[in-house]
C-alpha atoms as a PDB file:
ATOM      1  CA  UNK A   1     -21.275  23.369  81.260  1.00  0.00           C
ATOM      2  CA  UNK A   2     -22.596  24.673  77.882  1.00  0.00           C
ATOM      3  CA  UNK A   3     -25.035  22.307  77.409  1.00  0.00           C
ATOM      4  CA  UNK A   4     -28.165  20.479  79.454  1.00  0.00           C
ATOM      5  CA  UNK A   5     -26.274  20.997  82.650  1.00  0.00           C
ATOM      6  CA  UNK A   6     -26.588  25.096  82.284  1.00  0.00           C
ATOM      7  CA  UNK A   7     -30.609  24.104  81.984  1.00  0.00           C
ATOM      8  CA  UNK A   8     -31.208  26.256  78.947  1.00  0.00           C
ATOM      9  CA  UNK A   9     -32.602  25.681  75.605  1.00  0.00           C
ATOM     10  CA  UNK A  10     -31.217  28.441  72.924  1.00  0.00           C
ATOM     11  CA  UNK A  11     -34.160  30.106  71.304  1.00  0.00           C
ATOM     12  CA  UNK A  12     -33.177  30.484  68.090  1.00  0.00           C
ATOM     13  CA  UNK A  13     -33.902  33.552  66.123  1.00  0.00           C
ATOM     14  CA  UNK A  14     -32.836  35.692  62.980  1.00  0.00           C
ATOM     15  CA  UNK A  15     -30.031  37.241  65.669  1.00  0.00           C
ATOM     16  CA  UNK A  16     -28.815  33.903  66.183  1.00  0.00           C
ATOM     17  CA  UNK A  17     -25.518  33.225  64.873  1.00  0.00           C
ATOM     18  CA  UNK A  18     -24.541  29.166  64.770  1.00  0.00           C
ATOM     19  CA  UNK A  19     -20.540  28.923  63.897  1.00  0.00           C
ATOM     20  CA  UNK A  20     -18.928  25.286  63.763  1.00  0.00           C
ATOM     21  CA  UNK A  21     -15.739  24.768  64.409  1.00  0.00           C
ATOM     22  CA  UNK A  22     -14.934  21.510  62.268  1.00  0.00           C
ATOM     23  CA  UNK A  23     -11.957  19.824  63.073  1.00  0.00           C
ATOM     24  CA  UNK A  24     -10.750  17.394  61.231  1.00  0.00           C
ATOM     25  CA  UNK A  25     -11.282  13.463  61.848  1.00  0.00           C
ATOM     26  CA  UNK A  26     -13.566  14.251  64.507  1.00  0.00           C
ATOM     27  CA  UNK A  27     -17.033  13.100  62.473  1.00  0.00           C
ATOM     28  CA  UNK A  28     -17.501  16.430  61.285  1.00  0.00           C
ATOM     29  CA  UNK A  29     -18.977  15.840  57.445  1.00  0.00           C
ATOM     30  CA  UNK A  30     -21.451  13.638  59.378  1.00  0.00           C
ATOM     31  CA  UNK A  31     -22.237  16.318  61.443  1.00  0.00           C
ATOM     32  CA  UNK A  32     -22.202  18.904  58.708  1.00  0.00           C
ATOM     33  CA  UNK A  33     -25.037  16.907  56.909  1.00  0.00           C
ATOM     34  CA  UNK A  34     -27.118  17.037  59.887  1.00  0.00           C
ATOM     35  CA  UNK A  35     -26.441  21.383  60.420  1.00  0.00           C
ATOM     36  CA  UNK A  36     -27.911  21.145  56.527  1.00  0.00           C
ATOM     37  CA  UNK A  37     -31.115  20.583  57.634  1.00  0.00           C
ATOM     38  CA  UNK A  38     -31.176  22.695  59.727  1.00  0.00           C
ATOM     39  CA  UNK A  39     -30.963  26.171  57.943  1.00  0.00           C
ATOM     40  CA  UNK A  40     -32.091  26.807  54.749  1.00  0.00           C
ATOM     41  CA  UNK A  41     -28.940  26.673  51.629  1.00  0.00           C
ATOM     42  CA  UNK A  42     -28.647  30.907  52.007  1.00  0.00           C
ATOM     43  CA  UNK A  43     -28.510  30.763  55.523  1.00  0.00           C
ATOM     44  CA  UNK A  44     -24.987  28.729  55.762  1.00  0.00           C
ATOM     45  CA  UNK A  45     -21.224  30.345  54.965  1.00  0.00           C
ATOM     46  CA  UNK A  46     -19.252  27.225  54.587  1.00  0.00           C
ATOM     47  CA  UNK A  47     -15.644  27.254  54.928  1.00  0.00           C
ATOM     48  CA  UNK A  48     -13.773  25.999  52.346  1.00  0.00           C
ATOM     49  CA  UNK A  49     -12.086  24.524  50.126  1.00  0.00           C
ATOM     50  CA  UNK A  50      -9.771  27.408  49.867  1.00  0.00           C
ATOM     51  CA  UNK A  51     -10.022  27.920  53.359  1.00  0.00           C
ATOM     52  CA  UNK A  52      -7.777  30.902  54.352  1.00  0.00           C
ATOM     53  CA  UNK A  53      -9.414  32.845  51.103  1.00  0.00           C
ATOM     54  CA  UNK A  54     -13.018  31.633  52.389  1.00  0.00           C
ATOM     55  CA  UNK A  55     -12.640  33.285  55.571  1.00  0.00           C
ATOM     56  CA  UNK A  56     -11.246  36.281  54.199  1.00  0.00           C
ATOM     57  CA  UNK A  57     -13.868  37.025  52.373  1.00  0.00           C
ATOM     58  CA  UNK A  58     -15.769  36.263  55.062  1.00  0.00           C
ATOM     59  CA  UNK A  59     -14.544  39.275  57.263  1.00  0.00           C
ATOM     60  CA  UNK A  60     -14.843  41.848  54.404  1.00  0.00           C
ATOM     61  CA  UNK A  61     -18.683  40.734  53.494  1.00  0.00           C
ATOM     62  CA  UNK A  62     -21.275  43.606  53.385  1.00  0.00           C
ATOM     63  CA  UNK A  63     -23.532  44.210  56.753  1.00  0.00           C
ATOM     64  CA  UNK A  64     -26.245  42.924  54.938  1.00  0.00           C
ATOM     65  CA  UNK A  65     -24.706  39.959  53.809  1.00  0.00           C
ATOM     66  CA  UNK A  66     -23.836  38.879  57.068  1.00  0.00           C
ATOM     67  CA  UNK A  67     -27.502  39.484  58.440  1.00  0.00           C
ATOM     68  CA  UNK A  68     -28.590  36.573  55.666  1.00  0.00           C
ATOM     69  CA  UNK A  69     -26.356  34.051  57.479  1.00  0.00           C
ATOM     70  CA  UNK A  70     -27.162  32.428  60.311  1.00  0.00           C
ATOM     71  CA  UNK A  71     -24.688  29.812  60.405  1.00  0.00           C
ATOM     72  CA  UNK A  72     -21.037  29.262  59.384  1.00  0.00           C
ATOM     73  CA  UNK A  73     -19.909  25.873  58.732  1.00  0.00           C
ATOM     74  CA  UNK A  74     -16.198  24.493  58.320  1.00  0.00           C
ATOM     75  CA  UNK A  75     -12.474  24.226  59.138  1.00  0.00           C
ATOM     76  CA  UNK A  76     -12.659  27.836  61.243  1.00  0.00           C
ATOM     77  CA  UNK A  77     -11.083  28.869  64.151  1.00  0.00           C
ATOM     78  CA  UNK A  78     -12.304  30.438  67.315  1.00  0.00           C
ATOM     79  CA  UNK A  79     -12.728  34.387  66.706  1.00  0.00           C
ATOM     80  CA  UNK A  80     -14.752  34.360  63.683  1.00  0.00           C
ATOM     81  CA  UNK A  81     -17.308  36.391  65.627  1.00  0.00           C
ATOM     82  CA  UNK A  82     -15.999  39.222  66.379  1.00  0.00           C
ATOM     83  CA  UNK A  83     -16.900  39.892  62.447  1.00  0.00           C
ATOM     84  CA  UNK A  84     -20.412  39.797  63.543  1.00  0.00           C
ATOM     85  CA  UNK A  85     -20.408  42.054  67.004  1.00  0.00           C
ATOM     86  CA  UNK A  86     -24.374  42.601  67.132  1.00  0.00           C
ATOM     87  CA  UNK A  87     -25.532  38.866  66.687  1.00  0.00           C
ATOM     88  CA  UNK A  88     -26.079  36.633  69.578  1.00  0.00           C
ATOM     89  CA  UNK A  89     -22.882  33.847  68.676  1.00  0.00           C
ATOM     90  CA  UNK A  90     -23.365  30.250  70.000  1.00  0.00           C
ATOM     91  CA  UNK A  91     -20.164  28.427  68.937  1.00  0.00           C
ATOM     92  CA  UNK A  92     -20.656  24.400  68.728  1.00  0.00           C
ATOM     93  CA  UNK A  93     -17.716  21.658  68.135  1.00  0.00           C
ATOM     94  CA  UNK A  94     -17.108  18.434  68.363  1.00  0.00           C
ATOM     95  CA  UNK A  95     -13.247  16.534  69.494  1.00  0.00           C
ATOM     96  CA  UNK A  96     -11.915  13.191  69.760  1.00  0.00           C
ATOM     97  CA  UNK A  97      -9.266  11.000  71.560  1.00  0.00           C
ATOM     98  CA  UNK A  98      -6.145  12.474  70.386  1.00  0.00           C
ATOM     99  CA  UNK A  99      -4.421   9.194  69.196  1.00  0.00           C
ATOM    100  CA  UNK A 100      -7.412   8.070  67.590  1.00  0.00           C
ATOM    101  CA  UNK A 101      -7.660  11.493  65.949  1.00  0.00           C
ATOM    102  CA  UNK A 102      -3.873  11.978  65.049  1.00  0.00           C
ATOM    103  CA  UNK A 103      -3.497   8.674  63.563  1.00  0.00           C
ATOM    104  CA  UNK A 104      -7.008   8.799  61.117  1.00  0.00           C
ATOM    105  CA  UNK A 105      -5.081  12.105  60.201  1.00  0.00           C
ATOM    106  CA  UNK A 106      -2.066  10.355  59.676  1.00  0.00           C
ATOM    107  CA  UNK A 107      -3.692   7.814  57.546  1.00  0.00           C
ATOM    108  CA  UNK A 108      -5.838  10.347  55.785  1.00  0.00           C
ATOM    109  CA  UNK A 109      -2.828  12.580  54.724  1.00  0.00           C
ATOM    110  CA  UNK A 110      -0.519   8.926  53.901  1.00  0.00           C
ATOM    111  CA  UNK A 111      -3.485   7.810  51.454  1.00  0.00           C
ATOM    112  CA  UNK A 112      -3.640  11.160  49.622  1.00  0.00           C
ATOM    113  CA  UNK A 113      -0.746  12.714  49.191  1.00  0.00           C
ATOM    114  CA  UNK A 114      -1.401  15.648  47.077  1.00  0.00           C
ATOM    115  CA  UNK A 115      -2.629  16.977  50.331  1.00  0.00           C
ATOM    116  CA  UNK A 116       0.274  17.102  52.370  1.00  0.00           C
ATOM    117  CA  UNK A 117       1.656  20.299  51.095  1.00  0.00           C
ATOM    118  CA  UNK A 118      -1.552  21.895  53.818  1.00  0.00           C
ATOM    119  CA  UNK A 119       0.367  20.980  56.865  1.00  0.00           C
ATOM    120  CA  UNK A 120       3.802  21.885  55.055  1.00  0.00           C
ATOM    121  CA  UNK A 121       5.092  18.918  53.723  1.00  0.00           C
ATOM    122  CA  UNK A 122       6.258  18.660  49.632  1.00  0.00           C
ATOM    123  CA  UNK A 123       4.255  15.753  48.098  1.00  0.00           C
ATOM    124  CA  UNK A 124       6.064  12.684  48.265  1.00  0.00           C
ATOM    125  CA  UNK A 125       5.289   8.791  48.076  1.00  0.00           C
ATOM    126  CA  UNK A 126       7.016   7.567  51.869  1.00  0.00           C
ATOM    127  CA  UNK A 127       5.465   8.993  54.986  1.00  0.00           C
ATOM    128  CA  UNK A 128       6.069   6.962  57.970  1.00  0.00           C
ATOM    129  CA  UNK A 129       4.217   7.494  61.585  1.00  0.00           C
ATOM    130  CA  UNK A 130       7.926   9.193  62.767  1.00  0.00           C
ATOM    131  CA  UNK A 131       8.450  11.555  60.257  1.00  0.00           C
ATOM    132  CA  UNK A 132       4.322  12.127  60.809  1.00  0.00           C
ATOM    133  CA  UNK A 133       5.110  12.757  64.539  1.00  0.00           C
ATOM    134  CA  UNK A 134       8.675  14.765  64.071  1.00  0.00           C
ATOM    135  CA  UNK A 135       6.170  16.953  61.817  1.00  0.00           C
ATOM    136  CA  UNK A 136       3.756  18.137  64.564  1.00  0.00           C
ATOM    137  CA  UNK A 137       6.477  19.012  66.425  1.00  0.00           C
ATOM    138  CA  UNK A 138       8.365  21.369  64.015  1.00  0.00           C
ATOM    139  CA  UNK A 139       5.523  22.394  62.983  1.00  0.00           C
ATOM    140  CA  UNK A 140       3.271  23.803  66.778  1.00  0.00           C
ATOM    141  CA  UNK A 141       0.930  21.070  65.580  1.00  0.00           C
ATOM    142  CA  UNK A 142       0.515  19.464  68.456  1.00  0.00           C
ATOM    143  CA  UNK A 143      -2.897  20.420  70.869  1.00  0.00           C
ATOM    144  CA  UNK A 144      -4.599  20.980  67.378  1.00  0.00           C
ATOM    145  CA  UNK A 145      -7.829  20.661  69.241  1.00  0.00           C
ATOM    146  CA  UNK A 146      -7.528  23.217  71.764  1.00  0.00           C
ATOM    147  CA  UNK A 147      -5.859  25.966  69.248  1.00  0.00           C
ATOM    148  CA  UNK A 148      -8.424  25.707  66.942  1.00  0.00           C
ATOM    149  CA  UNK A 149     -11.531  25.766  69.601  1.00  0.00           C
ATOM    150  CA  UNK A 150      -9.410  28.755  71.216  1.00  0.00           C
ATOM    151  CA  UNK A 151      -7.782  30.736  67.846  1.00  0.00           C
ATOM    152  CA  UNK A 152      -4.639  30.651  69.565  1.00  0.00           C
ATOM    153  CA  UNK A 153      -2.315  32.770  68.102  1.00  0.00           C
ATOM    154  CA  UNK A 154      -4.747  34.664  65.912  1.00  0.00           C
ATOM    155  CA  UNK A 155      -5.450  31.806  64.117  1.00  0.00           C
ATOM    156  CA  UNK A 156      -8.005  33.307  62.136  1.00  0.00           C
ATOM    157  CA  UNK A 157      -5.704  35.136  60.509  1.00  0.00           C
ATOM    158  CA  UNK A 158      -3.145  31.988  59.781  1.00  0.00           C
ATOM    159  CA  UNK A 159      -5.250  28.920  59.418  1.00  0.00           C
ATOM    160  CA  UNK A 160      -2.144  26.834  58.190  1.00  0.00           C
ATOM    161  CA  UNK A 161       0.834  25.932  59.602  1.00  0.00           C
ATOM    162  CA  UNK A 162       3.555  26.835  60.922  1.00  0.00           C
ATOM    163  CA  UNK A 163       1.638  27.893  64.502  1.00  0.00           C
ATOM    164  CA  UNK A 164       3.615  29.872  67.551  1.00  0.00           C
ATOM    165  CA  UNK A 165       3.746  27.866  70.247  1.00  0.00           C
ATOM    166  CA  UNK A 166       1.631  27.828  73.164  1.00  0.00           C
ATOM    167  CA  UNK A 167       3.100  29.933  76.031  1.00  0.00           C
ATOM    168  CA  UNK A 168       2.793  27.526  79.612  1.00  0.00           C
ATOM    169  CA  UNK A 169       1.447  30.633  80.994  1.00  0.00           C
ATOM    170  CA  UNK A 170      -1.445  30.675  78.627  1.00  0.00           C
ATOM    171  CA  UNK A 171      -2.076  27.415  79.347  1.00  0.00           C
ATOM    172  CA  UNK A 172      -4.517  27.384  82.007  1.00  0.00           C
ATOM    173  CA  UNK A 173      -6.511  30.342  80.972  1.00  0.00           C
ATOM    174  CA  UNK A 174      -6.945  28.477  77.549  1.00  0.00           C
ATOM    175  CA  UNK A 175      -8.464  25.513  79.662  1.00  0.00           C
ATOM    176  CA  UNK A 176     -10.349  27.454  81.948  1.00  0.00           C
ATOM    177  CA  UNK A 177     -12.138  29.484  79.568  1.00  0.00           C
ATOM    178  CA  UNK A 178     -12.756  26.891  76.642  1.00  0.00           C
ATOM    179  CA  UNK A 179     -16.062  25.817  77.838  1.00  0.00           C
ATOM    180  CA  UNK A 180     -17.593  28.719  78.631  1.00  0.00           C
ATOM    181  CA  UNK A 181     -17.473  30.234  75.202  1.00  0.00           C
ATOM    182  CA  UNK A 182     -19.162  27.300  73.575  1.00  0.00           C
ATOM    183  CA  UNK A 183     -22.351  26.848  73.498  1.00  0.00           C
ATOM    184  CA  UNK A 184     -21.934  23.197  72.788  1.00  0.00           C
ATOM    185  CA  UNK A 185     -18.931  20.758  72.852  1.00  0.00           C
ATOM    186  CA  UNK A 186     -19.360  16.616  71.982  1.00  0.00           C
ATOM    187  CA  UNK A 187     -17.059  13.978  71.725  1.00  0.00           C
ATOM    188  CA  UNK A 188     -17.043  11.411  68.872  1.00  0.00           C
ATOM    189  CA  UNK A 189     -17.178   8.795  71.689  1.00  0.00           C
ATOM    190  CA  UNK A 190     -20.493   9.969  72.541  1.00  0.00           C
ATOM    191  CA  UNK A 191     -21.763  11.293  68.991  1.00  0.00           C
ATOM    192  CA  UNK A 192     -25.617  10.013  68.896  1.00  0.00           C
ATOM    193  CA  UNK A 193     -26.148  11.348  73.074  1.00  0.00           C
ATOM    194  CA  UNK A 194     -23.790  14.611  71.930  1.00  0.00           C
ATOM    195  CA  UNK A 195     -26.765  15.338  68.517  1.00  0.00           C
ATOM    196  CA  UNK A 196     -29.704  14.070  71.443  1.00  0.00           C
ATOM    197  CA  UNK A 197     -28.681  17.221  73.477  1.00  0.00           C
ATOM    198  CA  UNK A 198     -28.104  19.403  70.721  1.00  0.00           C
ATOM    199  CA  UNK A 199     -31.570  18.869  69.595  1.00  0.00           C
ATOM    200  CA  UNK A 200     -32.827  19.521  73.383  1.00  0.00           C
ATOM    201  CA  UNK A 201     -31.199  22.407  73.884  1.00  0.00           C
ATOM    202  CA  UNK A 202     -31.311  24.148  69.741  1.00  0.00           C
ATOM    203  CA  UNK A 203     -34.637  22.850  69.228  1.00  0.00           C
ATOM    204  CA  UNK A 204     -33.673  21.436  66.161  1.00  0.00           C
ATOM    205  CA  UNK A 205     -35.515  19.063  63.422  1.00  0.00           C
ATOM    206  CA  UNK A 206     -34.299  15.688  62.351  1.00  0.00           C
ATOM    207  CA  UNK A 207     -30.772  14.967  63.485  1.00  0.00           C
ATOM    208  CA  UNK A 208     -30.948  11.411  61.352  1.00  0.00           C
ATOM    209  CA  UNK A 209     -27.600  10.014  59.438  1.00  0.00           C
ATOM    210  CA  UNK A 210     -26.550   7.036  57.302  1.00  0.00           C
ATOM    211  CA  UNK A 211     -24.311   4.680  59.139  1.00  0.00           C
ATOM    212  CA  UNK A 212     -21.281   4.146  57.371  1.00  0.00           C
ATOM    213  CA  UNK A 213     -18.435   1.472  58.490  1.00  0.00           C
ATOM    214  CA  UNK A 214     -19.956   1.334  62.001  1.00  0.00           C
ATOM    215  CA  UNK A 215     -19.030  -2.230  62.660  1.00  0.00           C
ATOM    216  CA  UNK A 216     -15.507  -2.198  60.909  1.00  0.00           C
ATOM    217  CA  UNK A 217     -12.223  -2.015  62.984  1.00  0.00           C
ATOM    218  CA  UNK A 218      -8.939  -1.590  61.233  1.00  0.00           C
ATOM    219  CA  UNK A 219      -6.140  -3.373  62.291  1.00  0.00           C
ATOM    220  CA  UNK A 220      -3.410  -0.568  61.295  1.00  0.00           C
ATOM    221  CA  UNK A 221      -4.355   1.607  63.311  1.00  0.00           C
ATOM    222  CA  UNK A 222      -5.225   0.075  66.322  1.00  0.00           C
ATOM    223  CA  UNK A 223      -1.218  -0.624  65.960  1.00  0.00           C
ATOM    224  CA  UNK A 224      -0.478   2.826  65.108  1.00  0.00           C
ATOM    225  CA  UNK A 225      -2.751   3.656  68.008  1.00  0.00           C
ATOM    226  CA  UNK A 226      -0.418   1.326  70.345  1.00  0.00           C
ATOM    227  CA  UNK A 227       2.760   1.937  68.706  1.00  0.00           C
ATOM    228  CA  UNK A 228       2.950   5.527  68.623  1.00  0.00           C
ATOM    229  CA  UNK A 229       0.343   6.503  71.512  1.00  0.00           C
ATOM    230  CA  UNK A 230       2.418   7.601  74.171  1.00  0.00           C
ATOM    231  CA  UNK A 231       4.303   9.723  71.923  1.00  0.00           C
ATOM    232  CA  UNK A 232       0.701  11.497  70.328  1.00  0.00           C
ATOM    233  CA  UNK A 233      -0.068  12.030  74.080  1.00  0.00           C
ATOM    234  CA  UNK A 234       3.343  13.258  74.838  1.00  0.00           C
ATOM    235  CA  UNK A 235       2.573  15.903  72.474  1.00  0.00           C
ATOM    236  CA  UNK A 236      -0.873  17.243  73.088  1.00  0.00           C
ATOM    237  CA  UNK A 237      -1.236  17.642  77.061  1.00  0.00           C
ATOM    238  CA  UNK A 238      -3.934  19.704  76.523  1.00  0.00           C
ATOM    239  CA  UNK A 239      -5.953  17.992  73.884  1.00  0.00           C
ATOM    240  CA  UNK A 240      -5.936  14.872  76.484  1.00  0.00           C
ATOM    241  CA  UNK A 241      -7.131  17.279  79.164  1.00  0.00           C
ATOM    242  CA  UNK A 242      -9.651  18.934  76.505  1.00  0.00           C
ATOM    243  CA  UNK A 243     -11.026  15.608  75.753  1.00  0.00           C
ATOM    244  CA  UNK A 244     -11.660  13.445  79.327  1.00  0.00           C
ATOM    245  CA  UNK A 245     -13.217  17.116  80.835  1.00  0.00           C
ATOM    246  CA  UNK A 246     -15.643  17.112  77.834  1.00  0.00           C
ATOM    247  CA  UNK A 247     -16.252  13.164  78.046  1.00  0.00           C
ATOM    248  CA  UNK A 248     -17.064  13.740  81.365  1.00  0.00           C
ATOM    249  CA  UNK A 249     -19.114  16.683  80.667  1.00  0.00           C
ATOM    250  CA  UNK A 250     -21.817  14.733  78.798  1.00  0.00           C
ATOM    251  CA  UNK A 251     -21.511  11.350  80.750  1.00  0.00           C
ATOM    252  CA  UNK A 252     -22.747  13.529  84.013  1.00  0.00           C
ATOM    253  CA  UNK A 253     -25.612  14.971  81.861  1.00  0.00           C
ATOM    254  CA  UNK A 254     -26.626  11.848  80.769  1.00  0.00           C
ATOM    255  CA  UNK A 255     -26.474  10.642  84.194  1.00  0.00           C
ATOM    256  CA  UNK A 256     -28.669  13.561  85.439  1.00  0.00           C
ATOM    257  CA  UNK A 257     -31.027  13.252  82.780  1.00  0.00           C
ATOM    258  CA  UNK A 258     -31.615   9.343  83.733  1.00  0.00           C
ATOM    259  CA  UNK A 259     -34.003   7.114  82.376  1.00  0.00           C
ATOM    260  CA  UNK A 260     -36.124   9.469  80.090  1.00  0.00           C
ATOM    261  CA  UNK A 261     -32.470  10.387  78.300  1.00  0.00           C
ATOM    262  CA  UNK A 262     -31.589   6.674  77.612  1.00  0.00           C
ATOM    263  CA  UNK A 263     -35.148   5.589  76.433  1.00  0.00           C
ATOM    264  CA  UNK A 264     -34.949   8.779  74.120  1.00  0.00           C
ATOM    265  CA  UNK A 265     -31.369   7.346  73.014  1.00  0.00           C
ATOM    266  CA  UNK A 266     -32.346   3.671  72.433  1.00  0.00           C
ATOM    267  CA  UNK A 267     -35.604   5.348  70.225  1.00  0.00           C
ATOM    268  CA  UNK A 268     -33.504   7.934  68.110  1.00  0.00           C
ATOM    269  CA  UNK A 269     -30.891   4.630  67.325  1.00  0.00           C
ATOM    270  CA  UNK A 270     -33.448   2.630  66.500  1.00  0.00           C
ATOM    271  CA  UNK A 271     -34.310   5.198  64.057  1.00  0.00           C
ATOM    272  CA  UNK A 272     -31.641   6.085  62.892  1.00  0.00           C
ATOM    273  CA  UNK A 273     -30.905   2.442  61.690  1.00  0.00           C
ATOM    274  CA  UNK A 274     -34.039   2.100  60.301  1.00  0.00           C
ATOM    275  CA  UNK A 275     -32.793   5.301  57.840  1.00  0.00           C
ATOM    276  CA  UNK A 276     -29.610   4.077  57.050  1.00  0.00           C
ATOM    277  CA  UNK A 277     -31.285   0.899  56.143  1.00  0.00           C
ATOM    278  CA  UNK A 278     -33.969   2.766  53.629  1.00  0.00           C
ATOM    279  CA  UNK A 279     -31.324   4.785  52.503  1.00  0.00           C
ATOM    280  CA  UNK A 280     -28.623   1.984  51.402  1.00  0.00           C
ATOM    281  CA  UNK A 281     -31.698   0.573  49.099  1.00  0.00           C
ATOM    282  CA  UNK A 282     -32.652   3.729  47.674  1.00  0.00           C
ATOM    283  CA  UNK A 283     -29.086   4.275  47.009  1.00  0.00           C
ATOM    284  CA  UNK A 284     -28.584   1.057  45.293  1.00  0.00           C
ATOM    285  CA  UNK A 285     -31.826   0.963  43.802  1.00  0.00           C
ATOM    286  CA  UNK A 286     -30.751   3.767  41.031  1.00  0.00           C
ATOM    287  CA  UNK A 287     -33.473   6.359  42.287  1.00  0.00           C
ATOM    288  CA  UNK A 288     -31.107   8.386  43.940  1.00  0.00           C
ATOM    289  CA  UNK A 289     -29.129   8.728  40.398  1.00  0.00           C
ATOM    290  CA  UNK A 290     -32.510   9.420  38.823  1.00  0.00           C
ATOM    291  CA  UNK A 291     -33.189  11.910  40.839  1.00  0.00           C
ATOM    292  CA  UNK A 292     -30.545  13.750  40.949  1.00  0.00           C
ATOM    293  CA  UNK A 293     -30.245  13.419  37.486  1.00  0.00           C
ATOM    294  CA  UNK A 294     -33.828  15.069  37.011  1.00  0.00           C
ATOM    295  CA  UNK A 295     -33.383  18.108  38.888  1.00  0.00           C
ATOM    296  CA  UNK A 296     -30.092  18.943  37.057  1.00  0.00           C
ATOM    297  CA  UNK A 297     -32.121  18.866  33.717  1.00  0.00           C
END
């Protein structure tokens, strides 16, 4: 596995190259906030929002300007690194149930519209779960998860849609392979042990983030999630494989870590709620306006 089961901690250096692969409604701006702190502001390429121009410009960026970066952040596919053939590339991701991912997507693209021309669909007011699902279809959208963490189909050239689709004689090399050219994979299922073993293994500083909505469930789509499940499975084999071999993944390292792994998890939640908590009053307070409002000026 790419992560505590291998038994090594990345040493990270100025040859170091982090790249992660968001994909969207899998936690990612969460995550992204917590990569922040990571690297200082010049060391991080992020992706977007024009991302096909973004990573353009990426490719075509001068040798030196590549050696400042030491981590690319955002909606980019597998194969960005072969851009950067002398660094040492450790790619990082995180993916999600696909019915709990498709339908957040769903509801995300419903809500707003304006957006909907990215996945190939004119702007328009009625979008129903069917004409959602007939989409991903027509479209090769279905096993987003695994084309993206694999670049299927060059996808680094042609982040958008329409995608070819995937040959069943690729099919198992895709799955075979996957792993083994991340350095790290989580699941959103497992988010707080998934940042635990990143910071074991990267070595890196606070991994903290505000809470947001944790206790909320929303009725419409646990529906959707019943309603149109078996037809989001239907259509993304491989994203159901993708997901139970990486769930599975991190339960086993959690089981072989034992004890000292779930004291370390109750501590860093504890934590972590104890920030949230600060932060919500600072928030509300008005510093956090004042501040920001001080270093602008």
């Amino acid at each position: 596995m790419s992560f505590a089961e291998k038994g090594k901690q990345v040493m990270c250096g100025n040859n170091d190259l982090f790249i992660f692969v968001h994909i969207p409604k899998t936690a990612g701006m969460t995550f992204r906030k917590i990569l922040d702190r990571q690297f200082t502001s010049d060391q991080i390429y992020k992706v977007g929002p024009e991302f096909q121009a973004s990573i353009d410009q990426l490719k075509v960026l001068s040798e030196e300007q590549k050696a400042q970066i030491n981590c690319i952040s955002g909606h980019v596919p597998y194969g960005i690194h072969q851009y950067f053939p002398l660094r040492s590339v450790h790619y990082i991701s995180f993916v999600r149930d696909p019915v709990e991912r498709a339908v957040s997507e769903y509801c995300y693209f419903r809500n707003r519209p304006e957006l909907l021309p990215l996945i190939g669909i004119e702007n328009t007011d009625s979008f129903t779960p069917q004409e959602y699902l007939l989409h991903l279809e027509k479209m090769g959208m279905g096993d987003f998860q695994t084309r993206i963490l694999t670049g299927y189909g060059n996808m680094i050239d042609a982040v958008f849609p329409p995608y070819p689709k995937i040959l069943e004689e690729s099919k198992e090399e895709l799955m075979e392979n996957l792993h083994n050219k991340y350095a790290f994979i989580g699941t959103v299922s497992f988010f707080d042990e998934s940042l635990l073993m990143m910071q074991q293994q990267f070595g890196w500083r606070s991994i903290r983030y505000i809470s947001r909505n944790v206790a909320q469930v929303d009725p419409e789509k646990i529906d959707l999630q019943q309603s149109i499940g078996d037809e989001i499975r239907r259509l993304n084999p491989l994203d159901n494989m993708l997901y139970q071999s990486t769930t599975t993944r991190i339960a086993n390292c959690i089981n072989a870590q034992g004890a000292e792994f779930t004291k370390g998890l109750h501590n860093y939640r504890c934590m972590n709620k104890r920030y949230s908590w600060a932060w919500r009053i600072y928030n509300r307070s008005g510093l956090r306006k004042l501040r920001m409002s001080m270093m602008k000026n």
